[in-house]
Protein backbone atom coordinates (compact mmCIF):
# COMPACT_ATOMS: atom_id res chain seq x y z
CA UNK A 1 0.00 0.00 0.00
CA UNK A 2 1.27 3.56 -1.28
CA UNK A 3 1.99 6.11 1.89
CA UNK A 4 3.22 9.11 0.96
CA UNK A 5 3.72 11.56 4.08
CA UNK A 6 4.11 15.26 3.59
CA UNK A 7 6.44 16.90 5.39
CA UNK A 8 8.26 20.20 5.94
CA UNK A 9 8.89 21.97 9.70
CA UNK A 10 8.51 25.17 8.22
CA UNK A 11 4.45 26.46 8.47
CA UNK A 12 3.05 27.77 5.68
CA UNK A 13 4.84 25.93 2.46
CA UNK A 14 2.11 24.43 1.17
CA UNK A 15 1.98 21.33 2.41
CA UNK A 16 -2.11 20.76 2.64
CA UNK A 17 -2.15 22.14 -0.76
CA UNK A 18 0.15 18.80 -2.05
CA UNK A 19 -1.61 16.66 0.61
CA UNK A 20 -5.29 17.12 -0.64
CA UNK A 21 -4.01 17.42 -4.14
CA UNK A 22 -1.87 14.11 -3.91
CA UNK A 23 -5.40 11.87 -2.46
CA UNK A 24 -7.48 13.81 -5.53
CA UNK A 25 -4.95 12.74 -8.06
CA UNK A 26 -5.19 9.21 -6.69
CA UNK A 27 -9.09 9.59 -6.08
CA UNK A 28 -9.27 10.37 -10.13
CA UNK A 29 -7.35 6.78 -10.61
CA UNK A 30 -10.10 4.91 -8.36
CA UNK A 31 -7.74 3.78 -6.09
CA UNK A 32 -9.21 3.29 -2.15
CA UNK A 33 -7.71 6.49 -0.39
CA UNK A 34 -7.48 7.63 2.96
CA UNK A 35 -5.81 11.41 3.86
CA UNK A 36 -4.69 11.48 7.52
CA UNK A 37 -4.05 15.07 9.11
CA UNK A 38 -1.30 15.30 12.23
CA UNK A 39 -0.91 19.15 11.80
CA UNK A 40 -2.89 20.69 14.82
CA UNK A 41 -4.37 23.10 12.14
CA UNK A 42 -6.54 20.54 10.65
CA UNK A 43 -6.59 21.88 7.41
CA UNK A 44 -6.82 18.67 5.61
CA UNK A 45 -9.68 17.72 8.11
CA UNK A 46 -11.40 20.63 7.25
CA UNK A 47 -11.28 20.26 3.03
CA UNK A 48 -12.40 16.77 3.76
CA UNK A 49 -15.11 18.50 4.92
CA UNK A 50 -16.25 20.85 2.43
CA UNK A 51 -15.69 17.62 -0.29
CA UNK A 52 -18.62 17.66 -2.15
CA UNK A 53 -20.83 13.89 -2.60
CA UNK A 54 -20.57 14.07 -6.13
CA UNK A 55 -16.78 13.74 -5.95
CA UNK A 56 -14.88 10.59 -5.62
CA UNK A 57 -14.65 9.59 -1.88
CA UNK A 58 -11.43 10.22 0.00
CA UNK A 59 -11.67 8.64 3.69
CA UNK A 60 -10.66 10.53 6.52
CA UNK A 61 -7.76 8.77 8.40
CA UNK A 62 -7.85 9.44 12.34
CA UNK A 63 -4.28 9.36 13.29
CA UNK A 64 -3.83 12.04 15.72
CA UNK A 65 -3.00 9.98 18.66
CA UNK A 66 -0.28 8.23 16.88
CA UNK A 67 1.41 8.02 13.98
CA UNK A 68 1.44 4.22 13.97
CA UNK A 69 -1.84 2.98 13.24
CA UNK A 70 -3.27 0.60 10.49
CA UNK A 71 -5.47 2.03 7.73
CA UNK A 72 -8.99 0.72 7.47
CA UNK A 73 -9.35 -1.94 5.94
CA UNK A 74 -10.11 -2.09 1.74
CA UNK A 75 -7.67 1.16 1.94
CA UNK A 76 -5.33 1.18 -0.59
CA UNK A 77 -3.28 4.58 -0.89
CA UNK A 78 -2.94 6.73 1.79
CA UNK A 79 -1.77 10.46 2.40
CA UNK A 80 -0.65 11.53 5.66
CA UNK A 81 0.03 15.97 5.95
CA UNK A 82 2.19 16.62 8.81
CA UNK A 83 2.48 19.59 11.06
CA UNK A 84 5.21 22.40 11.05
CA UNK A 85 8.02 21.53 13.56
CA UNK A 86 8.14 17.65 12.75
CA UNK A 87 11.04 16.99 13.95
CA UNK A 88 13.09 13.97 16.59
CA UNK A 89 10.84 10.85 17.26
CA UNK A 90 7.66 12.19 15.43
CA UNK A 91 9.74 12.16 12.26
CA UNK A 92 11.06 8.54 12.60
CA UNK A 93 7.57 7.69 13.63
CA UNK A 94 6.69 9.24 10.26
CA UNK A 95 9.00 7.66 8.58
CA UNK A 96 8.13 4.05 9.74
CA UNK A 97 4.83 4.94 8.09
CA UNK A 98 5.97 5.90 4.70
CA UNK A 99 7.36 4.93 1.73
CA UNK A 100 7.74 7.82 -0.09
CA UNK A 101 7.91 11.54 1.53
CA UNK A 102 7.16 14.42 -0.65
CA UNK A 103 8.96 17.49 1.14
CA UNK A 104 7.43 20.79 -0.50
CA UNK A 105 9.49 24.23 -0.14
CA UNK A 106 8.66 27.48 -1.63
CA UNK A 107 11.41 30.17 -3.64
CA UNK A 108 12.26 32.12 -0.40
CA UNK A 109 15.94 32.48 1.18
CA UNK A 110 14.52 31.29 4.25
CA UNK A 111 12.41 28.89 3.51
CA UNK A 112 15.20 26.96 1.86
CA UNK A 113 17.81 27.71 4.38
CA UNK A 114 14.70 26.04 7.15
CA UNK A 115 14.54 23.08 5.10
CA UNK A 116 18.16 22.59 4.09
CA UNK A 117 18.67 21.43 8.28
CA UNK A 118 15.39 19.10 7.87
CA UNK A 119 16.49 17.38 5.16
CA UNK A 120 19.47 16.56 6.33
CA UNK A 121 17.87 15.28 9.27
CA UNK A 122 15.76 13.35 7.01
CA UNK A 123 18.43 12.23 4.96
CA UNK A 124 19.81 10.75 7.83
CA UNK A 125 17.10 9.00 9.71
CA UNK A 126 15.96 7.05 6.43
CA UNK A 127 19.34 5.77 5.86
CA UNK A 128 19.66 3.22 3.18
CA UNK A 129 16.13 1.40 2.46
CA UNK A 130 14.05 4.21 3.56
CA UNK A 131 11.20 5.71 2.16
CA UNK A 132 11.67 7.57 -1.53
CA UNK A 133 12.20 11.31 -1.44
CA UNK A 134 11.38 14.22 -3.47
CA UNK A 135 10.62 17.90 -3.00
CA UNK A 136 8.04 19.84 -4.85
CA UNK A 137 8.28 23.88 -4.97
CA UNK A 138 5.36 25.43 -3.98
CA UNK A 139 4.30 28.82 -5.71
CA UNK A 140 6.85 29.26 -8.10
CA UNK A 141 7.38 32.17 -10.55
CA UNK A 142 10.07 30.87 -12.97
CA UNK A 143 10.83 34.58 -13.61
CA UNK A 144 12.01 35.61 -10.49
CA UNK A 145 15.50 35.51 -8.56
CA UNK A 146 14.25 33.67 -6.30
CA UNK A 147 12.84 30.57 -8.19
CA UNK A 148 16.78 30.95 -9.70
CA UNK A 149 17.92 30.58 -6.23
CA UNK A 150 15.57 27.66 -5.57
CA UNK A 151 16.94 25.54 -8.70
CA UNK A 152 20.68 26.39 -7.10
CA UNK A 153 19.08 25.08 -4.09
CA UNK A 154 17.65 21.86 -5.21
CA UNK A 155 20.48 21.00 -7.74
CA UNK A 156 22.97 21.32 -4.48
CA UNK A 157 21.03 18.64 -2.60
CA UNK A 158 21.36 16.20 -5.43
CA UNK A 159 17.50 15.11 -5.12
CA UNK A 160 14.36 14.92 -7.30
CA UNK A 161 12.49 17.83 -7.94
CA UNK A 162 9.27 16.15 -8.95
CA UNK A 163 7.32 18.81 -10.24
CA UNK A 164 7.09 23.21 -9.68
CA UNK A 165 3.64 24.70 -8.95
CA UNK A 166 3.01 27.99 -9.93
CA UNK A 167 1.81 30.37 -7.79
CA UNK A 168 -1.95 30.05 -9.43
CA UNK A 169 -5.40 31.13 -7.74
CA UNK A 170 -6.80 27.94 -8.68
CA UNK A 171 -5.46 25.78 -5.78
CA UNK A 172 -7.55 28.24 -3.44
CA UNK A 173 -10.62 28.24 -5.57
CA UNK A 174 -10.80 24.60 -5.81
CA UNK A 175 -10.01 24.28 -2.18
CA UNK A 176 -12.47 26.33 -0.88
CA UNK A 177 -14.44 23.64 -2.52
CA UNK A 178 -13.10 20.43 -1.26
CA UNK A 179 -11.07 19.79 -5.01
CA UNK A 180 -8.33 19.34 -6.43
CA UNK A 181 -6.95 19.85 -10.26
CA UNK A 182 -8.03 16.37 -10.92
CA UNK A 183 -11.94 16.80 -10.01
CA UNK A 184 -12.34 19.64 -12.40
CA UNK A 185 -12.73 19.58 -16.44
CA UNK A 186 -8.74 19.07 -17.88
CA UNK A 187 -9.24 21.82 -19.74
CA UNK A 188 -9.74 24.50 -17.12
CA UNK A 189 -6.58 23.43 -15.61
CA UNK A 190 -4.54 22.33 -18.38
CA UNK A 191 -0.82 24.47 -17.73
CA UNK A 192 -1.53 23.40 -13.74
CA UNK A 193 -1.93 19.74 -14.71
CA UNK A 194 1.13 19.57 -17.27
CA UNK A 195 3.55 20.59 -14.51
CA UNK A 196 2.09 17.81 -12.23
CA UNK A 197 2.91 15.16 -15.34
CA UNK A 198 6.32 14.20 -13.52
CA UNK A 199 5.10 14.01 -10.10
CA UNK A 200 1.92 11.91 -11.14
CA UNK A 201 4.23 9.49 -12.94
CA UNK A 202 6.33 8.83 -9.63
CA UNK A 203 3.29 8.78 -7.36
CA UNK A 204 2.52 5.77 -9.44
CA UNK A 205 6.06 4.14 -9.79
CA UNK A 206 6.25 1.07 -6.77
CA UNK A 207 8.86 1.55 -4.53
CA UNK A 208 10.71 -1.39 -3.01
């Protein structure tokens, strides 16, 4: 069973944004999903909420006790959004969970200079074996000195960028209705969708 946890100690990155997005990509595929939500915000809890009937079903995982749970049963891919700060024990128990970790990071000096420390920490605690990693950026304008400092960034670190999201009102429209990209008409969201082509293709690639 595909876990992906989301996870960045910096607030505010956009990590609900990939989490609800991730479970409505593989909603759209039919696959059995769950999205669990550890950050004491809720925010995934809440969208869950405001999910219309008409769209496909995404269960609501209650893991806020402990990381370490099983999913119900007939689950089949599962999302887990984290809270800022995940750091120590949490992490590992995180970690445990997951087989891949998407870690998403947006074109600001100190956003990357916060995550830099975490994924080194991350780096370390999955050792050889561990889960697959690879970062998404968040809100991206590729015209700006900071998206250029963002590539430098990334390219340092020697890991996948999977795919960068441009800063676009329609992953707060579509939220504010309990979507995603993938609920909506392709053509409405066609330039969105195209940059998510990469990380679709490795949410669906089985890890060992």
């Amino acid at each position: 069973m595909p876990v992906v946890v989301i996870a960045n100690p910096k607030g505010g990155v956009g990590k609900s944004t990939l989490a609800t997005s991730v479970a409505g990509y593989w909603a759209s595929r039919g696959h059995a999903v769950m999205l669990g939500d550890v950050d004491r915000q809720q925010s995934a809890r809440l969208w869950l909420g405001l999910r219309p009937a008409a769209a496909r079903p995404i269960g609501s995982w209650d893991v806020q006790r402990d990381f370490i749970v099983r999913p119900p049963k007939g689950t089949t891919h599962v999302v887990l959004d984290t809270p800022a700060g995940l750091r120590g024990l949490q992490l590992k128990d995180a970690l445990r969970l997951a087989d891949r970790v998407l870690v998403p990071l947006q074109p600001s000096i100190f956003d990357i200079y916060a995550t830099r420390e975490f994924i080194d920490e991350l780096q370390a605690l999955r050792g050889r074996g561990g889960p697959a990693l690879g970062l998404v950026g968040m809100r991206v304008d590729e015209r700006t000195l900071a998206a250029e400092q963002l590539r430098q960034f990334t390219h340092d670190l020697g890991l996948p960028v999977l795919a960068q999201l441009r800063p676009t009102q329609n992953y707060v429209h579509l939220a504010a209705r309990g979507l995603t990209l993938f609920d909506v008409a392709p053509g409405r969201v066609q330039r969105d969708l195209e940059q998510w082509r990469d990380l679709c293709r490795w949410l669906d690639q089985s890890h060992p």
